[in-house]
PDB file of N, CA and C in Angstrom:
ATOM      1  N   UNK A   1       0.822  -1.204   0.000  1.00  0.00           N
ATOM      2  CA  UNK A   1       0.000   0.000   0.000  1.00  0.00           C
ATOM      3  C   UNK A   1       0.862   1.263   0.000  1.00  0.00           C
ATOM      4  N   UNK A   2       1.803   1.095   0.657  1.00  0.00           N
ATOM      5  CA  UNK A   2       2.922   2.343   0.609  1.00  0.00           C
ATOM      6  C   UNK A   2       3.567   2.309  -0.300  1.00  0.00           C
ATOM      7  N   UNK A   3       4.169   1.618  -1.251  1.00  0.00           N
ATOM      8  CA  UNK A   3       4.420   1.724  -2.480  1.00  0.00           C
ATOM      9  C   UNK A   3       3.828   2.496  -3.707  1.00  0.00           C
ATOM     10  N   UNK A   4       2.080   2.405  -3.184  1.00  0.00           N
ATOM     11  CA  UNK A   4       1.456   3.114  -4.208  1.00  0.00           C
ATOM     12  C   UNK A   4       1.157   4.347  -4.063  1.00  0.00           C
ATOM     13  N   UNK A   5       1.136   4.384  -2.723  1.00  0.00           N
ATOM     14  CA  UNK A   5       0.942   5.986  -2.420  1.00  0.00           C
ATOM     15  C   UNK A   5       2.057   7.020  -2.876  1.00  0.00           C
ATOM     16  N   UNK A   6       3.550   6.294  -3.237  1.00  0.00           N
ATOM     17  CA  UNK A   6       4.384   6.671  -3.192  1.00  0.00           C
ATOM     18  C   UNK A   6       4.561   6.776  -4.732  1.00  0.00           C
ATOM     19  N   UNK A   7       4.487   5.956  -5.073  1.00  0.00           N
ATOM     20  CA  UNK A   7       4.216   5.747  -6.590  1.00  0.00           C
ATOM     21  C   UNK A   7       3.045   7.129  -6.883  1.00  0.00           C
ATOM     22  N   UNK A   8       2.151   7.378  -6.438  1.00  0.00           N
ATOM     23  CA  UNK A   8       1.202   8.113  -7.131  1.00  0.00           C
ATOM     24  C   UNK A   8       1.788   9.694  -6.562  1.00  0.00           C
ATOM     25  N   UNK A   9       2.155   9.746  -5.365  1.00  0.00           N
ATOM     26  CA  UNK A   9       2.587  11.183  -5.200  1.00  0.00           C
ATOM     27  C   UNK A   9       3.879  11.179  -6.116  1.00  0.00           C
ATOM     28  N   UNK A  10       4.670  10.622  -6.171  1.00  0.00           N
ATOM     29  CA  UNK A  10       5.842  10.783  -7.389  1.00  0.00           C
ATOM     30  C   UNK A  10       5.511  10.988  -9.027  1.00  0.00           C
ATOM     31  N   UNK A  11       4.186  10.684  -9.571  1.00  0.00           N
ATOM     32  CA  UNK A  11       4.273  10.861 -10.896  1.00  0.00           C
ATOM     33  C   UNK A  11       3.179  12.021 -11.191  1.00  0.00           C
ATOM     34  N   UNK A  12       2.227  12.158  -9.733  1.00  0.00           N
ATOM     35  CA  UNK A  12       0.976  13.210 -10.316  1.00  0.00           C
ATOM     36  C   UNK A  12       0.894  14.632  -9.428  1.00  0.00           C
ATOM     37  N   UNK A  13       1.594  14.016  -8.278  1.00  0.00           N
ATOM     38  CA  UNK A  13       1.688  15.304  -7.490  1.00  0.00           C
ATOM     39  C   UNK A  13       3.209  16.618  -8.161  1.00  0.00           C
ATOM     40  N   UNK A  14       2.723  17.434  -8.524  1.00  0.00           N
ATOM     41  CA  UNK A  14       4.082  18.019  -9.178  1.00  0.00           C
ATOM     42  C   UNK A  14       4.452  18.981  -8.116  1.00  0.00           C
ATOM     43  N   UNK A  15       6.009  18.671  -7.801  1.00  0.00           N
ATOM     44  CA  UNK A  15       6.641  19.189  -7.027  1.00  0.00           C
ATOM     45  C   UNK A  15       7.217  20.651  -7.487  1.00  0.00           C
ATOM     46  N   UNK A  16       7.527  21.551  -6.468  1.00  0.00           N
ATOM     47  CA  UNK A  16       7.651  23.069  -6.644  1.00  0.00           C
ATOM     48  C   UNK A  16       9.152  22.825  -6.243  1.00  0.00           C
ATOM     49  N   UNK A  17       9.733  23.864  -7.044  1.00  0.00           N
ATOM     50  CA  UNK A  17      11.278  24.022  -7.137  1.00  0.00           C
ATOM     51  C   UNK A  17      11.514  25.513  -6.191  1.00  0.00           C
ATOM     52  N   UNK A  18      12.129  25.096  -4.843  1.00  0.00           N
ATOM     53  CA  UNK A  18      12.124  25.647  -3.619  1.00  0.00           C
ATOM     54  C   UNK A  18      13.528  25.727  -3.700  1.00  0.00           C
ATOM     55  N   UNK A  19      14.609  26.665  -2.630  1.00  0.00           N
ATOM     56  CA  UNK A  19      15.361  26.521  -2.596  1.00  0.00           C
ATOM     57  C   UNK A  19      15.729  25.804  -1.628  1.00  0.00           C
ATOM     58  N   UNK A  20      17.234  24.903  -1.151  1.00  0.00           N
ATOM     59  CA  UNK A  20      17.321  24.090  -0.457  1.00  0.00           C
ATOM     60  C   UNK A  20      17.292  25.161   1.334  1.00  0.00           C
ATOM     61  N   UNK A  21      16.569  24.722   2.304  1.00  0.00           N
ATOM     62  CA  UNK A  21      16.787  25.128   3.202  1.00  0.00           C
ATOM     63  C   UNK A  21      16.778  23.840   4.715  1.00  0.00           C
ATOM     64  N   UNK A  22      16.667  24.596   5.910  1.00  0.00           N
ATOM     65  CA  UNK A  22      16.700  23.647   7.037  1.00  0.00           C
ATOM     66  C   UNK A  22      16.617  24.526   8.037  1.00  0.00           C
ATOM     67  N   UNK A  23      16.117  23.538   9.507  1.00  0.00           N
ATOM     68  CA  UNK A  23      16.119  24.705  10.577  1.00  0.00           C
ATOM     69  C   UNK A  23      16.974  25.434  10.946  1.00  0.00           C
ATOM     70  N   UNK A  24      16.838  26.615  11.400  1.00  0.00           N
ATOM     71  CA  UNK A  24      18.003  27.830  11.892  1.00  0.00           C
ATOM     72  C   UNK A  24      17.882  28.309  10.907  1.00  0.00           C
ATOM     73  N   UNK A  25      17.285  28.345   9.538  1.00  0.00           N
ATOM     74  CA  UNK A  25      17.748  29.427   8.705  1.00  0.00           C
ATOM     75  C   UNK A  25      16.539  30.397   8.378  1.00  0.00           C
ATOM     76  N   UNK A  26      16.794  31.625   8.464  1.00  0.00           N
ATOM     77  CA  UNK A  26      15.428  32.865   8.064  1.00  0.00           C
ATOM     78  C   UNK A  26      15.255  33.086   7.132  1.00  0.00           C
ATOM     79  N   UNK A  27      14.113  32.694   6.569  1.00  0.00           N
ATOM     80  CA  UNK A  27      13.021  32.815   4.970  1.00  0.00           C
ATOM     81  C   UNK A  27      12.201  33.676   5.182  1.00  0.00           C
ATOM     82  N   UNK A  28      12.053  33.881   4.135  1.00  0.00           N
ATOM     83  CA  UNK A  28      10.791  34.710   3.697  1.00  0.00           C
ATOM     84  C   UNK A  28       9.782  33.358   2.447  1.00  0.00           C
ATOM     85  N   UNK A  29       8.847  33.594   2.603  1.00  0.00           N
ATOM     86  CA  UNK A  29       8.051  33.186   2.140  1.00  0.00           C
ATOM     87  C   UNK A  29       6.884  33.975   1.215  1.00  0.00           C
ATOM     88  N   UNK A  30       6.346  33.717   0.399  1.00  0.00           N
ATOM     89  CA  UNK A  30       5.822  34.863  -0.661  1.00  0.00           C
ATOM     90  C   UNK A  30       4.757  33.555  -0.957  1.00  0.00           C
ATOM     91  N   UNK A  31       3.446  34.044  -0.415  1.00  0.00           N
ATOM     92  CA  UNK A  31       1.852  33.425  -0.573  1.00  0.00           C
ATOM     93  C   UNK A  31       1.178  34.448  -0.966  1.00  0.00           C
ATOM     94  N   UNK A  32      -0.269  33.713  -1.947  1.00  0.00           N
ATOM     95  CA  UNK A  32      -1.268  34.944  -2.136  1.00  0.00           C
ATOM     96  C   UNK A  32      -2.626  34.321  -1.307  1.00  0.00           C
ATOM     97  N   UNK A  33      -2.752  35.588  -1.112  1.00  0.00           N
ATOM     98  CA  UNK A  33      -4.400  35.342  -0.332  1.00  0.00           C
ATOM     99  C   UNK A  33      -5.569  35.781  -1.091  1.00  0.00           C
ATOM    100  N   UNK A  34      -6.256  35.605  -1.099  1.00  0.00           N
ATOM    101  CA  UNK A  34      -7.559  35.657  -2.085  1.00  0.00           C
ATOM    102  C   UNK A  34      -8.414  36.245  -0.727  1.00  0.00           C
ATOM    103  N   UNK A  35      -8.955  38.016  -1.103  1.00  0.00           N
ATOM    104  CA  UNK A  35     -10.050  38.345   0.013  1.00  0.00           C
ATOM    105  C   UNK A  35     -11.076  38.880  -1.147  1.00  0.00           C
ATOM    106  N   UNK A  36     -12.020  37.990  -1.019  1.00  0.00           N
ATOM    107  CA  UNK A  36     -13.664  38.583  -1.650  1.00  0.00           C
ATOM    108  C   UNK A  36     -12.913  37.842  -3.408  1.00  0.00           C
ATOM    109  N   UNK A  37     -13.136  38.890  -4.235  1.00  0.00           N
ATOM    110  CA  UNK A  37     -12.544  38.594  -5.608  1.00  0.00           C
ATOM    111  C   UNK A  37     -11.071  39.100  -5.798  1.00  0.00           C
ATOM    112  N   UNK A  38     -10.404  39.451  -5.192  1.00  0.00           N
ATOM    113  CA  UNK A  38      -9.102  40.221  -5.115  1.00  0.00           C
ATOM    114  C   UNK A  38      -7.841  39.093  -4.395  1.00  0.00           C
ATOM    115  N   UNK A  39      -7.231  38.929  -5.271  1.00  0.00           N
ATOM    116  CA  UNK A  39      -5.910  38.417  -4.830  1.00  0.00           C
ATOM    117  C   UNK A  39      -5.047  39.194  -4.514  1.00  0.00           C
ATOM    118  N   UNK A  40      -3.984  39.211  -3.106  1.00  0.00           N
ATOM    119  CA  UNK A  40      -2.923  39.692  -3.416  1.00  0.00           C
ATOM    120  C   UNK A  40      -1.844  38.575  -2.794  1.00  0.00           C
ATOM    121  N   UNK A  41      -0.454  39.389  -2.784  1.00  0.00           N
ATOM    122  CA  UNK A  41       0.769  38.412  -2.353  1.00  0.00           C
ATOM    123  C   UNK A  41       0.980  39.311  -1.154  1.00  0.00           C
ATOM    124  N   UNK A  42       1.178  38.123  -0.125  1.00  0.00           N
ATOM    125  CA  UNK A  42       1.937  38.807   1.098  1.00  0.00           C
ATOM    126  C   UNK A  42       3.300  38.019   1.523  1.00  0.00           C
ATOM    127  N   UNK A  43       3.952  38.108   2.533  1.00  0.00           N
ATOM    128  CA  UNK A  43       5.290  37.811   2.889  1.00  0.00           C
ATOM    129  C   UNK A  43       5.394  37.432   4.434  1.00  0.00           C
ATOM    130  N   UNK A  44       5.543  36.194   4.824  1.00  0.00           N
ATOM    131  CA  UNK A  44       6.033  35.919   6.055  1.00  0.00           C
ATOM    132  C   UNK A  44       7.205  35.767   6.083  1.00  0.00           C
ATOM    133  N   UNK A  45       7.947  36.245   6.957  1.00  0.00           N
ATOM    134  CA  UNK A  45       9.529  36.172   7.053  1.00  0.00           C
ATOM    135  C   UNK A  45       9.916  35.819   8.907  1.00  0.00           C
ATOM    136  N   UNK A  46      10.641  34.593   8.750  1.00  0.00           N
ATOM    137  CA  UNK A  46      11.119  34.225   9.935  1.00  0.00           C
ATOM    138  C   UNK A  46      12.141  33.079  10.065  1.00  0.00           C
ATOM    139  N   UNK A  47      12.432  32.167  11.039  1.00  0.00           N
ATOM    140  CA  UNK A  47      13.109  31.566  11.828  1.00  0.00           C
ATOM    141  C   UNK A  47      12.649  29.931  11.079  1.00  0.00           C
ATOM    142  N   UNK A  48      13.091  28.770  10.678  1.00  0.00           N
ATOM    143  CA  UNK A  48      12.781  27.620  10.142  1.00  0.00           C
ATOM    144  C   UNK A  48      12.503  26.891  11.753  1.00  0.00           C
ATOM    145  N   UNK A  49      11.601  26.506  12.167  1.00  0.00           N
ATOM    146  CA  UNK A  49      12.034  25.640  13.598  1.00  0.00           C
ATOM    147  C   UNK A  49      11.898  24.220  13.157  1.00  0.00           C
ATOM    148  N   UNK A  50      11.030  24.232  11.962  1.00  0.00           N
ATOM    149  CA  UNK A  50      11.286  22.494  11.071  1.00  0.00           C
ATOM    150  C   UNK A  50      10.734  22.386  10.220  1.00  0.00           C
ATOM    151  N   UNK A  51      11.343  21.276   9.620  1.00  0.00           N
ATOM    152  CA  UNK A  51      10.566  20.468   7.820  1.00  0.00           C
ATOM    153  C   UNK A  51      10.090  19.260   8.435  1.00  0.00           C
ATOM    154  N   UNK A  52       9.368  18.913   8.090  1.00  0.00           N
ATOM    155  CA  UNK A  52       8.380  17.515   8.952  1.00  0.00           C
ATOM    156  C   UNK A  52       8.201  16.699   7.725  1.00  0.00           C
ATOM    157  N   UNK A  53       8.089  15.468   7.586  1.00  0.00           N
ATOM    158  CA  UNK A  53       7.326  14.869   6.574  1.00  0.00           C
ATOM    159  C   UNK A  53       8.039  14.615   5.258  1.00  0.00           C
ATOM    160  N   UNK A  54       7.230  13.810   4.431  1.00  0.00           N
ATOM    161  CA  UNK A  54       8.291  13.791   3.170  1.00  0.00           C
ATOM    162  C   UNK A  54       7.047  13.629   1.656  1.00  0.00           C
ATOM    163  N   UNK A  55       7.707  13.636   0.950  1.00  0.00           N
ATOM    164  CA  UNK A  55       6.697  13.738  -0.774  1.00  0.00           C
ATOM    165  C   UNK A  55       6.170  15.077  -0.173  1.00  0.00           C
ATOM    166  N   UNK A  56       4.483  14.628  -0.895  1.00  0.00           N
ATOM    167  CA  UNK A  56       3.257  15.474  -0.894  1.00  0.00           C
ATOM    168  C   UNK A  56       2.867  16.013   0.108  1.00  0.00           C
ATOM    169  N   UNK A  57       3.227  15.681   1.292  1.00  0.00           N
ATOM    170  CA  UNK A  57       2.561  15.907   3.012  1.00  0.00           C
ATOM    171  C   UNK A  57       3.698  16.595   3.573  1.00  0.00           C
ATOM    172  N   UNK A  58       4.830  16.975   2.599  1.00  0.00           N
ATOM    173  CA  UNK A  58       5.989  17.566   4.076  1.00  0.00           C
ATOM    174  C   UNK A  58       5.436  18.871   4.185  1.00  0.00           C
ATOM    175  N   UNK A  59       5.600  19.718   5.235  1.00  0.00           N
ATOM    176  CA  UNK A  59       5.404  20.577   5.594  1.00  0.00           C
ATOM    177  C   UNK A  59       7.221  21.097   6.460  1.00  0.00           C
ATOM    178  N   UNK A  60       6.671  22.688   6.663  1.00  0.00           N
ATOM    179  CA  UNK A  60       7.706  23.502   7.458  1.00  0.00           C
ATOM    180  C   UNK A  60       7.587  24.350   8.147  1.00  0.00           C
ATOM    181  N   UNK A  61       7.728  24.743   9.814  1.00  0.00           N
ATOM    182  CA  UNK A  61       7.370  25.748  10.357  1.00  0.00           C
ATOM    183  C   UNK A  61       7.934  26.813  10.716  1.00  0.00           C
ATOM    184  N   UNK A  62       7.493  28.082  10.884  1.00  0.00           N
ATOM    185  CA  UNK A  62       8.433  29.069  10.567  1.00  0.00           C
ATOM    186  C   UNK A  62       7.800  29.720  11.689  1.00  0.00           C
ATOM    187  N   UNK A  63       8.737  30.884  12.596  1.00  0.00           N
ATOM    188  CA  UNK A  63       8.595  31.532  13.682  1.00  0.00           C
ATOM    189  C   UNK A  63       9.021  32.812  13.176  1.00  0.00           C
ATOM    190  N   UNK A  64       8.667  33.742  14.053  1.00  0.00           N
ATOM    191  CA  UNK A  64       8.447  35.329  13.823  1.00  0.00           C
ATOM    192  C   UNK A  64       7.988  36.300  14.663  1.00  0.00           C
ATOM    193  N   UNK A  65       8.390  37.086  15.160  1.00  0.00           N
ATOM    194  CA  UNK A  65       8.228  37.918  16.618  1.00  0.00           C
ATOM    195  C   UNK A  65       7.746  38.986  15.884  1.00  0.00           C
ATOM    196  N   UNK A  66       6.148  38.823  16.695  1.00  0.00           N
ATOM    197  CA  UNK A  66       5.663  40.211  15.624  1.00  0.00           C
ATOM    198  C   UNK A  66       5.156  41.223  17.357  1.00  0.00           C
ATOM    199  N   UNK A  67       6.347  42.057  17.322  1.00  0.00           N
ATOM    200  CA  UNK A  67       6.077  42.759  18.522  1.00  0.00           C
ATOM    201  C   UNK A  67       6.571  41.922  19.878  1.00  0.00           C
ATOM    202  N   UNK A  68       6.474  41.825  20.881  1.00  0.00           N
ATOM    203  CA  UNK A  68       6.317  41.235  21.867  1.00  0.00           C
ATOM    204  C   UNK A  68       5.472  39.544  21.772  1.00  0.00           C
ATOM    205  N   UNK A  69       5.124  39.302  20.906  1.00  0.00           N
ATOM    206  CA  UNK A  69       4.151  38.144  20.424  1.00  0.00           C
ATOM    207  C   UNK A  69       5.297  37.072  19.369  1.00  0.00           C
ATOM    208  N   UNK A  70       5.050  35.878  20.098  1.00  0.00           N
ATOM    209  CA  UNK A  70       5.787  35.173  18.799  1.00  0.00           C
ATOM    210  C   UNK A  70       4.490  34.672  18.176  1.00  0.00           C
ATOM    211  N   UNK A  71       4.845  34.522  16.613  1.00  0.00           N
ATOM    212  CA  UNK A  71       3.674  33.857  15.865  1.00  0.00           C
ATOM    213  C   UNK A  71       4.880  32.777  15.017  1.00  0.00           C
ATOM    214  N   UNK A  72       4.132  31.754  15.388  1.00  0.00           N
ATOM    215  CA  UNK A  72       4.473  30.148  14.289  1.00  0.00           C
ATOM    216  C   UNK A  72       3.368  29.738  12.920  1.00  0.00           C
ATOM    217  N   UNK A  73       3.591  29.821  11.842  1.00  0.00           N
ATOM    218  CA  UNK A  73       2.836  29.231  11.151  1.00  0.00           C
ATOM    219  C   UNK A  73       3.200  28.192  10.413  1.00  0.00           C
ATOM    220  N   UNK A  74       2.810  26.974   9.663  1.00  0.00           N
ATOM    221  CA  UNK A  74       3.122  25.746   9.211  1.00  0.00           C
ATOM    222  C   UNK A  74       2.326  25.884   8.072  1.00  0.00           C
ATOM    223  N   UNK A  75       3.930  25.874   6.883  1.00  0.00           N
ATOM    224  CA  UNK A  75       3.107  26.262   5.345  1.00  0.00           C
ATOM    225  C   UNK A  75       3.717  24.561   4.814  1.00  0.00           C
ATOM    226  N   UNK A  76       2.780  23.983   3.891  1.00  0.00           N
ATOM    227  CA  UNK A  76       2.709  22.951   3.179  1.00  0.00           C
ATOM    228  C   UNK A  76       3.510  23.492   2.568  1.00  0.00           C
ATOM    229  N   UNK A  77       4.634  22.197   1.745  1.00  0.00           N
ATOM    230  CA  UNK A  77       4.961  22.675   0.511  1.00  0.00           C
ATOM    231  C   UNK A  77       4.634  22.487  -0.397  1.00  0.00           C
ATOM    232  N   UNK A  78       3.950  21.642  -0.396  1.00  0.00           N
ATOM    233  CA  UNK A  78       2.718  21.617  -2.307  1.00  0.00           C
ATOM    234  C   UNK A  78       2.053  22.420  -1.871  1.00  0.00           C
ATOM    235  N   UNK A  79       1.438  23.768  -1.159  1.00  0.00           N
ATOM    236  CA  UNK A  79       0.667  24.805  -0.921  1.00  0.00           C
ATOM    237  C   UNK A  79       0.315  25.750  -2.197  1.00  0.00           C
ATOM    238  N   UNK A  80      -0.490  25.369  -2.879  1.00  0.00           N
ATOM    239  CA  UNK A  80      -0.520  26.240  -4.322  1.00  0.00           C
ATOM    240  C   UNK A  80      -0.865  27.293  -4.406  1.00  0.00           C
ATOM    241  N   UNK A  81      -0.954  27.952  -2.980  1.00  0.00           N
ATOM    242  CA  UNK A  81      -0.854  29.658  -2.540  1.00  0.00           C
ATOM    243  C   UNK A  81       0.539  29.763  -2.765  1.00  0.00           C
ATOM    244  N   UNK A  82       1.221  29.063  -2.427  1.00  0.00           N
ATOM    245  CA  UNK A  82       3.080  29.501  -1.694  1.00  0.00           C
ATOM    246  C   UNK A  82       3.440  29.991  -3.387  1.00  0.00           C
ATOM    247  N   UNK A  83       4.038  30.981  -3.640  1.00  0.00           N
ATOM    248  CA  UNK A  83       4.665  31.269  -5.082  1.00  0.00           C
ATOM    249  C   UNK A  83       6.225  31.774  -4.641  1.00  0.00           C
ATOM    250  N   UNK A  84       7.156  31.600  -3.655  1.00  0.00           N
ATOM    251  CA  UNK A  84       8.392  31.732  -3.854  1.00  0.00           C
ATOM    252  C   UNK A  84       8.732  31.610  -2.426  1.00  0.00           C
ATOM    253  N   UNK A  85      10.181  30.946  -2.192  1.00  0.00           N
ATOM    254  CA  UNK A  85      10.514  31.290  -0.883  1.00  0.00           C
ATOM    255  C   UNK A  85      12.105  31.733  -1.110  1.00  0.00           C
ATOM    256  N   UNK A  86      12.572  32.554  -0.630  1.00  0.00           N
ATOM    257  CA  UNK A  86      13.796  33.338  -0.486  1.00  0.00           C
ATOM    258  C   UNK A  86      14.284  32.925   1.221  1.00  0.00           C
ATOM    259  N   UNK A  87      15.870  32.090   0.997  1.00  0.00           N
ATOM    260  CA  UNK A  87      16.280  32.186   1.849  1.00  0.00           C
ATOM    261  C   UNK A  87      17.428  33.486   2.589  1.00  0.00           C
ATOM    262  N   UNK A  88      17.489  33.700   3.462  1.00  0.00           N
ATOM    263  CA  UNK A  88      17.789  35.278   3.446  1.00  0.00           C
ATOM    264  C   UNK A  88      19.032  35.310   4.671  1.00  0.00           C
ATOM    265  N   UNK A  89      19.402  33.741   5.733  1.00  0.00           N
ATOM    266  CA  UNK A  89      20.177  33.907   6.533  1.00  0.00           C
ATOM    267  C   UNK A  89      20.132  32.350   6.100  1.00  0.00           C
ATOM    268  N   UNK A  90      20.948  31.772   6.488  1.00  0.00           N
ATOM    269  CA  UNK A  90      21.790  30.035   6.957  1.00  0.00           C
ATOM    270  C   UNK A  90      21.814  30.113   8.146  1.00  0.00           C
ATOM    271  N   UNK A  91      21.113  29.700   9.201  1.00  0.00           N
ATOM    272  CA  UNK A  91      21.806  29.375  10.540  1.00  0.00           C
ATOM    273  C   UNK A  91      22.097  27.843  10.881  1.00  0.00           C
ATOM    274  N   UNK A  92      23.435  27.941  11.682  1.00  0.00           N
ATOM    275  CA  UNK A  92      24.154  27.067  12.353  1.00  0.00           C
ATOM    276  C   UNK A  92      23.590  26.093  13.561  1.00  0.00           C
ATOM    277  N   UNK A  93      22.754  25.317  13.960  1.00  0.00           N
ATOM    278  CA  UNK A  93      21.956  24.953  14.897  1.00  0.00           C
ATOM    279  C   UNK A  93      22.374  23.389  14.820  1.00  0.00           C
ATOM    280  N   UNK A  94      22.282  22.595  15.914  1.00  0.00           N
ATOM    281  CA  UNK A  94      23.006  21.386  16.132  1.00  0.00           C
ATOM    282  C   UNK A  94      21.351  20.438  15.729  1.00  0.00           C
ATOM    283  N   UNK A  95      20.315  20.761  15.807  1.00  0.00           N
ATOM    284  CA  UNK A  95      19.266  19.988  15.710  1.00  0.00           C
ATOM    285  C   UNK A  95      18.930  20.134  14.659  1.00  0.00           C
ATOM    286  N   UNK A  96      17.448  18.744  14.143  1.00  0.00           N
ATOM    287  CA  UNK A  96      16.593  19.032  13.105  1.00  0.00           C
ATOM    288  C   UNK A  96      15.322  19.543  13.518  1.00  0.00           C
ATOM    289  N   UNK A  97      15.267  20.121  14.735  1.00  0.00           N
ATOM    290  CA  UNK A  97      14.072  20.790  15.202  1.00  0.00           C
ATOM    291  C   UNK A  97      14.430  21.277  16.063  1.00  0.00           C
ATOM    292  N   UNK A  98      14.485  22.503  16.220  1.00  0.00           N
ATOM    293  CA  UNK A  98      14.433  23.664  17.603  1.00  0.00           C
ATOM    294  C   UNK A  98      13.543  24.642  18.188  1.00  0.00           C
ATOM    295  N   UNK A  99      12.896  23.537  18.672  1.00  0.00           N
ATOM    296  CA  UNK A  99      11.535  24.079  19.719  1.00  0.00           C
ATOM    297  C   UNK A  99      12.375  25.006  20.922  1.00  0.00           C
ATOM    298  N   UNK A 100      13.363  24.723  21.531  1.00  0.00           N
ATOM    299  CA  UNK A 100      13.935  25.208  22.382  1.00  0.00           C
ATOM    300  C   UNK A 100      14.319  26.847  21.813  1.00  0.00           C
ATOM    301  N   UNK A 101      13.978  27.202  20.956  1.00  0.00           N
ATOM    302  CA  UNK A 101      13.967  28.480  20.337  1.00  0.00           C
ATOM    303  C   UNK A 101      12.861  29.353  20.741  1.00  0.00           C
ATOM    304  N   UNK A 102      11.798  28.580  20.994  1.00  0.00           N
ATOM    305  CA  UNK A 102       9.885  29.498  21.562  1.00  0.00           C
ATOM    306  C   UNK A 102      10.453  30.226  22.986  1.00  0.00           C
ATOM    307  N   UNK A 103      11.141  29.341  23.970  1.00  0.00           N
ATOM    308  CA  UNK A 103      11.555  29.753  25.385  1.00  0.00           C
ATOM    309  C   UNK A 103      12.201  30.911  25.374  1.00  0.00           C
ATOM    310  N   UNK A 104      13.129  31.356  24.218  1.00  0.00           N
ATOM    311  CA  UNK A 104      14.747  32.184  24.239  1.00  0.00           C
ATOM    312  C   UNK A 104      14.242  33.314  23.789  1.00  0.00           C
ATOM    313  N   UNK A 105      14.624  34.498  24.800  1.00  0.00           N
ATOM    314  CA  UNK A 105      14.537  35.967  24.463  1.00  0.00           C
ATOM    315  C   UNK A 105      15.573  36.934  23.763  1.00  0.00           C
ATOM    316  N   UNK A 106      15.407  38.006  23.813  1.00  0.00           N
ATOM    317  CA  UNK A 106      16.595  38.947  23.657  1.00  0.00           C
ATOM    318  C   UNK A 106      18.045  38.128  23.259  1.00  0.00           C
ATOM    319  N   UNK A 107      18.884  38.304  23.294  1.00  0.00           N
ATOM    320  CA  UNK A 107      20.645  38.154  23.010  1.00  0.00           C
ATOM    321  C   UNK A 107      20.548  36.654  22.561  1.00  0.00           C
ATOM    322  N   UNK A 108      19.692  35.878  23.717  1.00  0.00           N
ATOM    323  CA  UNK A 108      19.603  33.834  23.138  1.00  0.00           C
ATOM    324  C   UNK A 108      19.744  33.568  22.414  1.00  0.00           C
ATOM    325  N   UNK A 109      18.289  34.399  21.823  1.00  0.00           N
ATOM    326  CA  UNK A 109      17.203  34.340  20.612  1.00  0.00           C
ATOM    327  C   UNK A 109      18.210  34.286  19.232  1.00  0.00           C
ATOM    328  N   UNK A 110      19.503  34.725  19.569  1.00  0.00           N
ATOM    329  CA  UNK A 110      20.585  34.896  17.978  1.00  0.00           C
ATOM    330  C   UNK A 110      20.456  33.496  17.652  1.00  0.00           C
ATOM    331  N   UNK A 111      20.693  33.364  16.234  1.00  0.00           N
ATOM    332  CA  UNK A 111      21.908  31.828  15.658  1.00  0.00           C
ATOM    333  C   UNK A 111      22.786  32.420  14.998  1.00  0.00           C
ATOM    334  N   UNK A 112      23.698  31.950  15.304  1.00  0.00           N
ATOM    335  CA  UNK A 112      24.701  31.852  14.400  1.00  0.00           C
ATOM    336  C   UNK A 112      24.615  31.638  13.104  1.00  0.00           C
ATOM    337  N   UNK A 113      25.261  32.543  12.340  1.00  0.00           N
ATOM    338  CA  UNK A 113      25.405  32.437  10.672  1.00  0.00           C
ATOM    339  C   UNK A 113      26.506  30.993  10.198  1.00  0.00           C
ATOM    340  N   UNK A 114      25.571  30.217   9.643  1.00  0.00           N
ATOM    341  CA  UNK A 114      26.583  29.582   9.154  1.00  0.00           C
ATOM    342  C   UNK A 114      27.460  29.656   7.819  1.00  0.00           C
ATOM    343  N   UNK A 115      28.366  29.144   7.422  1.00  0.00           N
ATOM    344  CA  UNK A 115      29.278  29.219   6.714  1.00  0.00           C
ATOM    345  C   UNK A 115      28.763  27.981   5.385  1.00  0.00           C
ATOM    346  N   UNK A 116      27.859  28.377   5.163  1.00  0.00           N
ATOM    347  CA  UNK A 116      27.313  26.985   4.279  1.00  0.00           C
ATOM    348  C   UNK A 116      27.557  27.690   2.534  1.00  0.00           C
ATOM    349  N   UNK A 117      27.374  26.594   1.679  1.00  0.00           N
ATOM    350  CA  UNK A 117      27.820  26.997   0.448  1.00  0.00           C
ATOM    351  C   UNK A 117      26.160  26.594  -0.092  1.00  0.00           C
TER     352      UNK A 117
END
C-alpha cells in the first residue's frame, strides 16, 4: 500500500522548485491570499524551527516575533498559494528541530550564521 501511495505522489503530485533550506535558517516566504474577488501576495519572514514529513505531506514551520508576540505558522509545501521562498540567513543549529527556540529571548534568541555553500 505504501508503495502506491508513493508511486502516485511521485508521478501526479508536481513538485515546486524551492530553494534548499533547514532549521536555523530565516526565509521569507511569498503566498497569495484571495479576500472577496481580489488576490494579493503577502510575505512571512522568519526563523525555520522544522521540515516535517516527506513527498506530498511535508510541511515547514516558521517563527516570527511580531512585537512582543511570537507567531508560528506551518506552510505545506505543495501549498498552491506559496509562489516563492527566499532564503535570506543560513543558521548554524546542532538539531533538526528547535523548539527550544519558543523559550529564548533577547541576546539567546541569535543563531549563528553559518558558513554553508
Amino acid at each position: 500500500m505504501e508503495s502506491l501511495i508513493k508511486f502516485v505522489q511521485d508521478e501526479f503530485v508536481t513538485k515546486k522548485d524551492f530553494p534548499e533550506f533547514s532549521a536555523g535558517d530565516t526565509i521569507t516566504v511569498f503566498y497569495e491570499i484571495s479576500e472577496g474577488s481580489k488576490t494579493r501576495t503577502q510575505f512571512f519572514r522568519g526563523v525555520v524551527l522544522q521540515r516535517r514529513g516527506t513527498g506530498s505531506s511535508e510541511t515547514f514551520t516558521i517563527r516570527k516575533m511580531s512585537g512582543t508576540v511570537g507567531v508560528e505558522r506551518i506552510f505545506p509545501v505543495n501549498l498552491p498559494a506559496l509562489q516563492k521562498v527566499e532564503v535570506n540567513k543560513r543558521g548554524k543549529v546542532r538539531r533538526a528541530r528547535i523548539f527550544y527556540f519558543r523559550e529564548l529571548t533577547g541576546k539567546k534568541a541569535r543563531i549563528k550564521e553559518a558558513r554553508r555553500k
